[in-house]
PDB file of N, CA and C in Angstrom:
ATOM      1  N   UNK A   1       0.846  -1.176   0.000  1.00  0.00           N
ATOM      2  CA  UNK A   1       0.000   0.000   0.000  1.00  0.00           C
ATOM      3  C   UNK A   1       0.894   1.243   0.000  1.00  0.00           C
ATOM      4  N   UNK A   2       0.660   2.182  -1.092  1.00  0.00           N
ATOM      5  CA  UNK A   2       1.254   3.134  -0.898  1.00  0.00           C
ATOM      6  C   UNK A   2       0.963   4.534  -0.096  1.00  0.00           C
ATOM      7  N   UNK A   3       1.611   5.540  -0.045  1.00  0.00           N
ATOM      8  CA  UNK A   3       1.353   6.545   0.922  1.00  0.00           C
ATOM      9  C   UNK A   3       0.049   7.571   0.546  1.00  0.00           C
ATOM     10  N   UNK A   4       0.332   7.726  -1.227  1.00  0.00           N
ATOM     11  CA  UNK A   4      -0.747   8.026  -1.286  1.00  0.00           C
ATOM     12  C   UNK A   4      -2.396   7.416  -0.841  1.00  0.00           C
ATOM     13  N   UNK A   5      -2.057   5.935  -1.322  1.00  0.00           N
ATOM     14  CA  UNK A   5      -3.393   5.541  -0.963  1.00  0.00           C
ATOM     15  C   UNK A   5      -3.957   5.374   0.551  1.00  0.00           C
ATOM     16  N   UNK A   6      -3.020   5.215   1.059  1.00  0.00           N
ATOM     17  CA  UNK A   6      -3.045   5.595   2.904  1.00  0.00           C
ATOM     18  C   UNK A   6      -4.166   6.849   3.051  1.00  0.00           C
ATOM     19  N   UNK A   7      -3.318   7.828   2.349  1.00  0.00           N
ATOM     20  CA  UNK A   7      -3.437   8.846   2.513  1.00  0.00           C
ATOM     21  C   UNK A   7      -5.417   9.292   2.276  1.00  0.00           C
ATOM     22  N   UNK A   8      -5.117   8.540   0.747  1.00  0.00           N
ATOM     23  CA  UNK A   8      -6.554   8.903   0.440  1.00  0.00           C
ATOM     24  C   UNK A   8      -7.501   7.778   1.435  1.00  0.00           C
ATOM     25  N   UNK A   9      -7.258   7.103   1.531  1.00  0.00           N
ATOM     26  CA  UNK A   9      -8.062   6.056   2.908  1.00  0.00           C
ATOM     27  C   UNK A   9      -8.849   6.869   3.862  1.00  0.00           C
ATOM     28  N   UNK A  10      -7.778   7.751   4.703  1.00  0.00           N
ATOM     29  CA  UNK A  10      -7.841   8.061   5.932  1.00  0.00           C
ATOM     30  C   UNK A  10      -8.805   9.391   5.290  1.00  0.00           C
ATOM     31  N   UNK A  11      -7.950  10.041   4.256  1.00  0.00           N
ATOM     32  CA  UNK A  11      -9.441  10.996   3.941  1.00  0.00           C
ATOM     33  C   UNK A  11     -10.876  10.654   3.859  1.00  0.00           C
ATOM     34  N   UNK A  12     -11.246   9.697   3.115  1.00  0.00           N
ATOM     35  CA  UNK A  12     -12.417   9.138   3.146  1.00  0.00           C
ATOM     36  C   UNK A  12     -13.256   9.038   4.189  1.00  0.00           C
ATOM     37  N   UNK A  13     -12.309   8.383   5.608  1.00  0.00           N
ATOM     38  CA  UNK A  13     -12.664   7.966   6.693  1.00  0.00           C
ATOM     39  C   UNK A  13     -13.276   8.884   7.764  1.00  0.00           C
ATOM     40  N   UNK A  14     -12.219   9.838   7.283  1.00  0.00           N
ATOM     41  CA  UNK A  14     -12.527  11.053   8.015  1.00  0.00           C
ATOM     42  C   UNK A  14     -14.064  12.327   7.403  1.00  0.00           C
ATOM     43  N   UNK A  15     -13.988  12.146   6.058  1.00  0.00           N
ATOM     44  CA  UNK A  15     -14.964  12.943   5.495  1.00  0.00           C
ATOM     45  C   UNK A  15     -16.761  11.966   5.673  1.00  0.00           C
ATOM     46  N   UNK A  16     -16.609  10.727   5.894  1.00  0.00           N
ATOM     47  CA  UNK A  16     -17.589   9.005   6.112  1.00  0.00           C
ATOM     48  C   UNK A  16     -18.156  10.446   7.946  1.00  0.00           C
ATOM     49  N   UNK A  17     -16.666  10.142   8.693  1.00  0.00           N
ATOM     50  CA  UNK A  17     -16.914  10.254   9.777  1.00  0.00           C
ATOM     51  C   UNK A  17     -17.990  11.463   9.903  1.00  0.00           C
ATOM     52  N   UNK A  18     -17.577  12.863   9.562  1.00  0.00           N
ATOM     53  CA  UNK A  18     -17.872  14.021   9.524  1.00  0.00           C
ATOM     54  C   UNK A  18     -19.011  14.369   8.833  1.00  0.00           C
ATOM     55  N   UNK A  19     -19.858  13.378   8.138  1.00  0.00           N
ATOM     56  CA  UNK A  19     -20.816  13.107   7.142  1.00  0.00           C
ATOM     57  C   UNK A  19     -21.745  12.104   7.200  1.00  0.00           C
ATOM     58  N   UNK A  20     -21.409  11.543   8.765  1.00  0.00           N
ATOM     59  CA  UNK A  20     -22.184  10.691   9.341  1.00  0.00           C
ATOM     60  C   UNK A  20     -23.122  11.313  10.519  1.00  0.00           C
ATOM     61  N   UNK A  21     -24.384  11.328  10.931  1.00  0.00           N
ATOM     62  CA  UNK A  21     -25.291  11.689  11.848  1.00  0.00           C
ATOM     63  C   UNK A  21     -24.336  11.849  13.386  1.00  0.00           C
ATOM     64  N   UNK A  22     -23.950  10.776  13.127  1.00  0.00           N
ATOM     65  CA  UNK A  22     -23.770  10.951  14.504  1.00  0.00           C
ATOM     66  C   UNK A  22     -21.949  11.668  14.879  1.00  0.00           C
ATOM     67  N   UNK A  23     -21.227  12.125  14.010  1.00  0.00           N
ATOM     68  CA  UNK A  23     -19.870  12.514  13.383  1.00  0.00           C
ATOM     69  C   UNK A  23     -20.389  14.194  13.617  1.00  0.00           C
ATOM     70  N   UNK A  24     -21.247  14.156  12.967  1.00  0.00           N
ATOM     71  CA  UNK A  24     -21.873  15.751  13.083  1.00  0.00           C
ATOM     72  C   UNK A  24     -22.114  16.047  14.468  1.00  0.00           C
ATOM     73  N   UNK A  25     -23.203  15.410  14.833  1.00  0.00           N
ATOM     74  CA  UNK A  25     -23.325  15.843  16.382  1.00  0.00           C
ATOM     75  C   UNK A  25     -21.906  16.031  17.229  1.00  0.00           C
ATOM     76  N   UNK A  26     -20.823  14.810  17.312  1.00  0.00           N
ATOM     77  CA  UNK A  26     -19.594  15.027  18.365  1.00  0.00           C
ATOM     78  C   UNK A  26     -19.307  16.246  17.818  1.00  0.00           C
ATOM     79  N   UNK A  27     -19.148  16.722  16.459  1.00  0.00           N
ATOM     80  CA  UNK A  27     -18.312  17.341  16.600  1.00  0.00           C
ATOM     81  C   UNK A  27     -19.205  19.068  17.114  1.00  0.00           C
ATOM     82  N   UNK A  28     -20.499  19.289  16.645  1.00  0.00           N
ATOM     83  CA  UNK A  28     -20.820  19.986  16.980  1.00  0.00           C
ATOM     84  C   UNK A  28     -21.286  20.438  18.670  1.00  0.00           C
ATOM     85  N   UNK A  29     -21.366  19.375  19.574  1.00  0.00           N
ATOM     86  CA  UNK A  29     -20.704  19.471  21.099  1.00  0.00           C
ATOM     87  C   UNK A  29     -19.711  19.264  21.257  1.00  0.00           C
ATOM     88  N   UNK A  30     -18.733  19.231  20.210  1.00  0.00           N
ATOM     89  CA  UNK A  30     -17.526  19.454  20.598  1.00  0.00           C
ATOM     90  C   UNK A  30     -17.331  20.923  20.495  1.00  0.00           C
ATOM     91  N   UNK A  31     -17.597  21.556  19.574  1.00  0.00           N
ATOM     92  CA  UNK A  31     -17.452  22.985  19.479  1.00  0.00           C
ATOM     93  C   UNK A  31     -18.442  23.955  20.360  1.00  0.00           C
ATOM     94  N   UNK A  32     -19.201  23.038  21.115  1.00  0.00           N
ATOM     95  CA  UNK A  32     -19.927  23.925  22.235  1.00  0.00           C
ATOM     96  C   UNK A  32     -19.343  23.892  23.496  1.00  0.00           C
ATOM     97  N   UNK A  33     -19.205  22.815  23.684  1.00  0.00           N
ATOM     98  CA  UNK A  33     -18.137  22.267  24.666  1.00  0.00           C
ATOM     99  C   UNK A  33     -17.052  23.685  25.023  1.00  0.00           C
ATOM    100  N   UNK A  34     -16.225  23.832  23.535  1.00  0.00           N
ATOM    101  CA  UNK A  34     -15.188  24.227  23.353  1.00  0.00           C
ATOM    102  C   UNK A  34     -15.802  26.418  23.486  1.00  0.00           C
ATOM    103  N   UNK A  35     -16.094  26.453  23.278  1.00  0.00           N
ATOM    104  CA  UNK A  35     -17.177  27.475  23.582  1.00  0.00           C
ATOM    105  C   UNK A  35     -17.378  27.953  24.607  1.00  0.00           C
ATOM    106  N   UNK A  36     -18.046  27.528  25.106  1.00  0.00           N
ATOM    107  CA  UNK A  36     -18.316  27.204  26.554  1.00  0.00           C
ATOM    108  C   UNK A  36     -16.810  27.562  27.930  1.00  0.00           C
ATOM    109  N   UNK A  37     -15.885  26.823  27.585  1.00  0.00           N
ATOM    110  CA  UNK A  37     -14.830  27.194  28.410  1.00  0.00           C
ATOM    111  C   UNK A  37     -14.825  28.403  27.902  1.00  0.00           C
ATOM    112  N   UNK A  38     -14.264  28.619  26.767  1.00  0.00           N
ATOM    113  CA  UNK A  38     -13.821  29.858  26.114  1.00  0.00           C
ATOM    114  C   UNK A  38     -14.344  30.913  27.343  1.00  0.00           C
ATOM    115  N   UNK A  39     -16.083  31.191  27.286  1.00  0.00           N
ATOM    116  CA  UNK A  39     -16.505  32.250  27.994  1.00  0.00           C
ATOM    117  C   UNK A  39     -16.347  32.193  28.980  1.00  0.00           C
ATOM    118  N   UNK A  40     -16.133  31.061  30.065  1.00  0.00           N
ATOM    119  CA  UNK A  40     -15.868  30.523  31.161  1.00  0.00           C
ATOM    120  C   UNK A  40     -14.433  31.071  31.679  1.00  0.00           C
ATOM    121  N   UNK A  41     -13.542  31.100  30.827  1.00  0.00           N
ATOM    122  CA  UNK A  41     -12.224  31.424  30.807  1.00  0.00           C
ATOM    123  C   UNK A  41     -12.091  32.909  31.416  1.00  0.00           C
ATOM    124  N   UNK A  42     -13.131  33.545  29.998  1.00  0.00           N
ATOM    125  CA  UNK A  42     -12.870  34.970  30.009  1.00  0.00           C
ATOM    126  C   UNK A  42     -13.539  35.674  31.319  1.00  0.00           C
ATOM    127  N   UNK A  43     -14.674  35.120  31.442  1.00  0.00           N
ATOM    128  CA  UNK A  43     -15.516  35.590  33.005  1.00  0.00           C
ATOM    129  C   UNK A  43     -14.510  35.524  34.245  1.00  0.00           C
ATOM    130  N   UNK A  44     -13.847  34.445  34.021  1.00  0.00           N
ATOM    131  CA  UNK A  44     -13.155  34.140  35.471  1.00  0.00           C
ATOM    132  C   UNK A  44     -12.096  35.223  35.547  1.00  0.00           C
ATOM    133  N   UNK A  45     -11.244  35.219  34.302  1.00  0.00           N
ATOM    134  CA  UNK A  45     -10.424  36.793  33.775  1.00  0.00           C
ATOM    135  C   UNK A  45     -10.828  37.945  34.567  1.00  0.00           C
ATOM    136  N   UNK A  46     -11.992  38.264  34.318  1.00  0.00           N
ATOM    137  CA  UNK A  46     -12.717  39.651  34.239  1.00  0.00           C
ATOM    138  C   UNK A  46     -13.020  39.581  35.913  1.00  0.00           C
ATOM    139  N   UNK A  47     -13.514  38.613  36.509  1.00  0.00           N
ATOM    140  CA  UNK A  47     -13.867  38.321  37.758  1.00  0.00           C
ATOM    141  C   UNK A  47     -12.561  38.288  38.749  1.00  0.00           C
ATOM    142  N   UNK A  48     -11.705  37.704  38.302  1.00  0.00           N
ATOM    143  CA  UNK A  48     -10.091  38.087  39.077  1.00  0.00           C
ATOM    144  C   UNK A  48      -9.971  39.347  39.118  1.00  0.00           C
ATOM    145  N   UNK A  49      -9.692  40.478  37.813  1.00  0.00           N
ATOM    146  CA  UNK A  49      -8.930  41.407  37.922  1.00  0.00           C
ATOM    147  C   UNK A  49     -10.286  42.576  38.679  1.00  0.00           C
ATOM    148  N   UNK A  50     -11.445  42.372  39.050  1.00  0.00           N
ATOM    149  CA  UNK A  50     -12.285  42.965  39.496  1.00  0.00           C
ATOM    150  C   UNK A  50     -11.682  43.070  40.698  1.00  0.00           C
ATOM    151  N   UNK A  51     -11.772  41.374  41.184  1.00  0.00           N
ATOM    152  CA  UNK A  51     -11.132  41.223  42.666  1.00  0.00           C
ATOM    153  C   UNK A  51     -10.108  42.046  43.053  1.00  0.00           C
ATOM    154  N   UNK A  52      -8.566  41.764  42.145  1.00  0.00           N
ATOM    155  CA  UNK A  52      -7.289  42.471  42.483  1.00  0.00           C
ATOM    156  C   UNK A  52      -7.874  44.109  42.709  1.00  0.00           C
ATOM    157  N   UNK A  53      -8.455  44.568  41.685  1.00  0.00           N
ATOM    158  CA  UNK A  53      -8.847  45.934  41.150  1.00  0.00           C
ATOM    159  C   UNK A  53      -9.652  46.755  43.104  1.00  0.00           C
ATOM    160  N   UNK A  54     -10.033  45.980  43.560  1.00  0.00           N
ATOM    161  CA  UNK A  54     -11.158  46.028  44.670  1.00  0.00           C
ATOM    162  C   UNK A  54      -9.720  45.980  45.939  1.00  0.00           C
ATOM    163  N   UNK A  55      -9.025  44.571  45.794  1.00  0.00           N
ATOM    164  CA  UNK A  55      -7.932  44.566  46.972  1.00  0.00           C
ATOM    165  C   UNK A  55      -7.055  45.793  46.716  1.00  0.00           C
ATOM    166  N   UNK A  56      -6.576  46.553  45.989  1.00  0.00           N
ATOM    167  CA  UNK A  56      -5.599  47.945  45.306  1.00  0.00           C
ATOM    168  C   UNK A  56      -6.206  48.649  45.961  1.00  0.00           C
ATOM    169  N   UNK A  57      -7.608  48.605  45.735  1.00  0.00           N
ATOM    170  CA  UNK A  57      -8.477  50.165  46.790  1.00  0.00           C
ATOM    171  C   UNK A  57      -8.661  50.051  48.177  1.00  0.00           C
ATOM    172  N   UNK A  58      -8.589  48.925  48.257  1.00  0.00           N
ATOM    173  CA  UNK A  58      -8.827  48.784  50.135  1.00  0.00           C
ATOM    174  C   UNK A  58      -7.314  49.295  50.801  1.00  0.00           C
ATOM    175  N   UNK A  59      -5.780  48.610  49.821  1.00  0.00           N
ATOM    176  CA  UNK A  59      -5.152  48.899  50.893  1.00  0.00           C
ATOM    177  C   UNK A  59      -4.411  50.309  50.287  1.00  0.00           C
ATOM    178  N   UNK A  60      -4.795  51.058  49.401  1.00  0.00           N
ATOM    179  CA  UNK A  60      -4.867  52.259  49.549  1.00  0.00           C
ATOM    180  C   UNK A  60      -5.531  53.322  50.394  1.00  0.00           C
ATOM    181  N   UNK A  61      -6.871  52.937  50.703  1.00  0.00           N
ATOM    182  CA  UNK A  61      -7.861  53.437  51.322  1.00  0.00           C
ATOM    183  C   UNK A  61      -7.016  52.838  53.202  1.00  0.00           C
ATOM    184  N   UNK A  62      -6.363  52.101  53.264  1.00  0.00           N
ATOM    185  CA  UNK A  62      -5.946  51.767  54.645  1.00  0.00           C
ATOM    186  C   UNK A  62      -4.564  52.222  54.451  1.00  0.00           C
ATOM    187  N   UNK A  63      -4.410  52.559  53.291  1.00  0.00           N
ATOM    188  CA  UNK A  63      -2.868  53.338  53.800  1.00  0.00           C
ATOM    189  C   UNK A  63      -2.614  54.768  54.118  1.00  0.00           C
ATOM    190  N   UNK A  64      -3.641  55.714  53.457  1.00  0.00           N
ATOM    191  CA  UNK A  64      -3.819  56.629  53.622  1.00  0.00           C
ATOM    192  C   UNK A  64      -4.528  57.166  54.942  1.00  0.00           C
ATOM    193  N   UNK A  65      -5.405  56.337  55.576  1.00  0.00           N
ATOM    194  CA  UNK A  65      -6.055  56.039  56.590  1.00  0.00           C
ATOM    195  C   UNK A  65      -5.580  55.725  57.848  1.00  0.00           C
ATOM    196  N   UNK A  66      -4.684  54.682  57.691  1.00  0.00           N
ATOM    197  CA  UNK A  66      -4.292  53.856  58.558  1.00  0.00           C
ATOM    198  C   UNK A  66      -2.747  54.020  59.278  1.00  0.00           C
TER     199      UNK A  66
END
């Protein structure tokens, strides 16, 4: 067997897969899935530097104060 035909094999297999009912679905919870962290990621981001942003003012507010 040569490399090409390997080659074209595994294409097939893969385009069978992706073109199959149920090939569609993984992959489309896969990309929700994948999604999903994404915003998950960024919230937690935004939710940290709130935090830090909040601890900066307290011990300013206690240094000037305190």
């Amino acid at each position: 067997m040569t490399i090409k035909g390997s080659l074209k094999k595994i294409g097939n297999t893969i385009r069978n897969f992706f073109s199959d009912e149920y090939g569609g679905n993984l992959v489309e919870y896969a990309l929700l899935i994948g999604f999903a962290l994404f915003i998950f990621f960024i919230i937690t981001g935004i939710i940290t530097s709130i935090l830090d942003w909040t601890v900066g003012l307290s011990d300013d507010f206690l240094n000037i104060f305190g």
